[in-house]
Protein backbone atom coordinates (compact mmCIF):
# COMPACT_ATOMS: atom_id res chain seq x y z
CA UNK A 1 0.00 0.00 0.00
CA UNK A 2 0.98 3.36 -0.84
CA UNK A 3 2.11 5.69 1.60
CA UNK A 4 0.96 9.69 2.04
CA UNK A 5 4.83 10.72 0.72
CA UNK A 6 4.87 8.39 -1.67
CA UNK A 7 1.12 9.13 -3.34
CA UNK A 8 1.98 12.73 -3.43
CA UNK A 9 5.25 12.40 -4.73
CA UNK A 10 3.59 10.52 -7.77
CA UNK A 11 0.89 13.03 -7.91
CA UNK A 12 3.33 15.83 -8.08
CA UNK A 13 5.03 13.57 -11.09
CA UNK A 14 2.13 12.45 -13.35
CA UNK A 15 0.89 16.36 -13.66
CA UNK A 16 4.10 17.18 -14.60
CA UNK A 17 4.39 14.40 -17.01
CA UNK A 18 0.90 15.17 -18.18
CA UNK A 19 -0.01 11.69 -17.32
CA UNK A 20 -4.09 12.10 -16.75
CA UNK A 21 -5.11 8.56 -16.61
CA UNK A 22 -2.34 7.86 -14.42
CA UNK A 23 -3.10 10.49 -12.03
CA UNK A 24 -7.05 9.39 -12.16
CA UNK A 25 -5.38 6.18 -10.76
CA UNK A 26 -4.06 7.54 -7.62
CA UNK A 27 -7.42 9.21 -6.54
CA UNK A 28 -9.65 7.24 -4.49
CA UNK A 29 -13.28 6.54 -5.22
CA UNK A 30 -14.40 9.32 -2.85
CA UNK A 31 -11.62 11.67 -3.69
CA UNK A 32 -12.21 15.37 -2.98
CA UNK A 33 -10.25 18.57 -4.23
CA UNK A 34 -10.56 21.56 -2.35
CA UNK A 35 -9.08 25.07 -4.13
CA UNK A 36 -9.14 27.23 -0.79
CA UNK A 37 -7.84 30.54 -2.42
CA UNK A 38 -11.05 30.10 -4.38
CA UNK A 39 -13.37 27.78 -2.31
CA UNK A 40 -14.19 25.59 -5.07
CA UNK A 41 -14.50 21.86 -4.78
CA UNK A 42 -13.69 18.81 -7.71
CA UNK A 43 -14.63 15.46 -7.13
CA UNK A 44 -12.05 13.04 -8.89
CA UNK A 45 -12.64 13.04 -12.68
CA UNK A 46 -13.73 16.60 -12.65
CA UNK A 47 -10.38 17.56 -10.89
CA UNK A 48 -8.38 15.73 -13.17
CA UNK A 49 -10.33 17.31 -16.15
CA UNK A 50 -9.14 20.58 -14.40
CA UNK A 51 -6.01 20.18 -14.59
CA UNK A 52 -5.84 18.32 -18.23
CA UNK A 53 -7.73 21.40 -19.64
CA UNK A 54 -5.99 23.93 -17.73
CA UNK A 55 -4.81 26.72 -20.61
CA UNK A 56 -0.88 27.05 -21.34
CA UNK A 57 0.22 25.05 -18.17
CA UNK A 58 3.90 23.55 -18.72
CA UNK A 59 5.38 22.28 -16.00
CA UNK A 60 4.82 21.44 -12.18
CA UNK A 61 8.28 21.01 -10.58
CA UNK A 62 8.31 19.58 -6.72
CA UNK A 63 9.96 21.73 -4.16
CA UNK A 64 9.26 20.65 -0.70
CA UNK A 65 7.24 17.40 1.24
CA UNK A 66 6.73 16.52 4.19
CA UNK A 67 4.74 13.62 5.55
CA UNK A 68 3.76 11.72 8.55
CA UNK A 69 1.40 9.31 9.07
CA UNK A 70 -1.89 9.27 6.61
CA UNK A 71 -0.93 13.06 5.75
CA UNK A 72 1.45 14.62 3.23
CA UNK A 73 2.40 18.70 2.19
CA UNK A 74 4.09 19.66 -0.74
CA UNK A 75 5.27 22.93 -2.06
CA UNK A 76 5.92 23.06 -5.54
CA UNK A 77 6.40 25.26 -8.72
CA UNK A 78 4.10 25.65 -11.49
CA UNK A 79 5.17 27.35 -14.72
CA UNK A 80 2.34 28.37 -17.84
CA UNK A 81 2.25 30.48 -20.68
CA UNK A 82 -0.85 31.95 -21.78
CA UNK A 83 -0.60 34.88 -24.96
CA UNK A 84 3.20 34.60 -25.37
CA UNK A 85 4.30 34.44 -21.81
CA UNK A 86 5.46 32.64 -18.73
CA UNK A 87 3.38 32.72 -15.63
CA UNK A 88 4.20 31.11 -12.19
CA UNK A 89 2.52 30.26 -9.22
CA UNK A 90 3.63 28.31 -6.19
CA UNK A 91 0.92 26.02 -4.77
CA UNK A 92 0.90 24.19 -1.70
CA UNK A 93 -0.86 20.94 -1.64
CA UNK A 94 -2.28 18.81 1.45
CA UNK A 95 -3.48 15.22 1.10
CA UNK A 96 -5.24 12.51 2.85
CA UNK A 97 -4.27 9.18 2.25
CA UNK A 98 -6.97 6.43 2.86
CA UNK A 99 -6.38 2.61 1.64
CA UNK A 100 -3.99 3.82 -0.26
CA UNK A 101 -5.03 6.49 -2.10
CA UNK A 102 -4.92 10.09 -2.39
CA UNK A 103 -9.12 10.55 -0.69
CA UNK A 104 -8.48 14.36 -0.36
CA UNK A 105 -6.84 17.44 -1.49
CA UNK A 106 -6.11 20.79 -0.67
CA UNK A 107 -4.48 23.30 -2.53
CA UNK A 108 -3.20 26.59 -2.04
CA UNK A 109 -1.71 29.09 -4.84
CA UNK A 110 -0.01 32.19 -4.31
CA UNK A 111 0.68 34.77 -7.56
CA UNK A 112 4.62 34.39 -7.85
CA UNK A 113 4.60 38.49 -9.19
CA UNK A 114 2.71 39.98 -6.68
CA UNK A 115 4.15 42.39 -4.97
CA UNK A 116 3.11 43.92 -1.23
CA UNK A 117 1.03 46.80 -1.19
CA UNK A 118 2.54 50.17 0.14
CA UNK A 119 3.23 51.00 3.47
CA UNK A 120 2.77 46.78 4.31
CA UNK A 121 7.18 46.16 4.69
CA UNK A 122 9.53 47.88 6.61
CA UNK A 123 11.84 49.30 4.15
């Protein structure tokens, strides 16, 4: 049986590879996606859809996981283009392992080019 590490280090691999049936494989029947930047919510094939259709995205590349017990987090790097240039976005995602499977999924994305507003820093 899978373990939480390993499940989201595979994750983290097929969406880079752009493997969709092979990510479908690691979700479990009741698999839930939650986007909580946007509180949306993807059941298992709709998620992967998401992510299959998702315009101009390149490349997912794995920066950080921990894991312990039933429960992984991962910090990685997404890169897209969209109208002749290159977007990125970290994301931080949090899964549930249950007979092992990935049953649910959090994910949190942060704007790579944002900047803080005024008067929010000490210079």
């Amino acid at each position: 049986m899978a373990t939480a590490e390993e499940l989201l280090r595979a994750l983290c691999d097929r969406i880079d590879a752009h493997d969709w049936a092979a990510l479908a494989r690691l979700l479990h029947p009741e698999f839930v996606c939650r986007l909580a930047h946007t509180g949306e919510q993807f059941g298992g094939p709709d998620w992967v859809r998401f992510n299959a259709e998702y315009p101009g995205f390149e490349q997912l590349e794995l920066l950080d996981l921990v894991a312990s017990g039933n429960r992984a987090v991962c910090r990685a790097r997404v890169v897209g283009g969209s109208q002749g240039s290159d977007e990125e976005f970290q994301v931080a995602g949090f899964i549930t392992q249950r007979d092992g499977l990935i049953a649910e999924l959090v994910e949190v994305w942060a704007d790579c080019d944002a900047t803080p507003p005024d008067g929010t820093r000490v210079q």
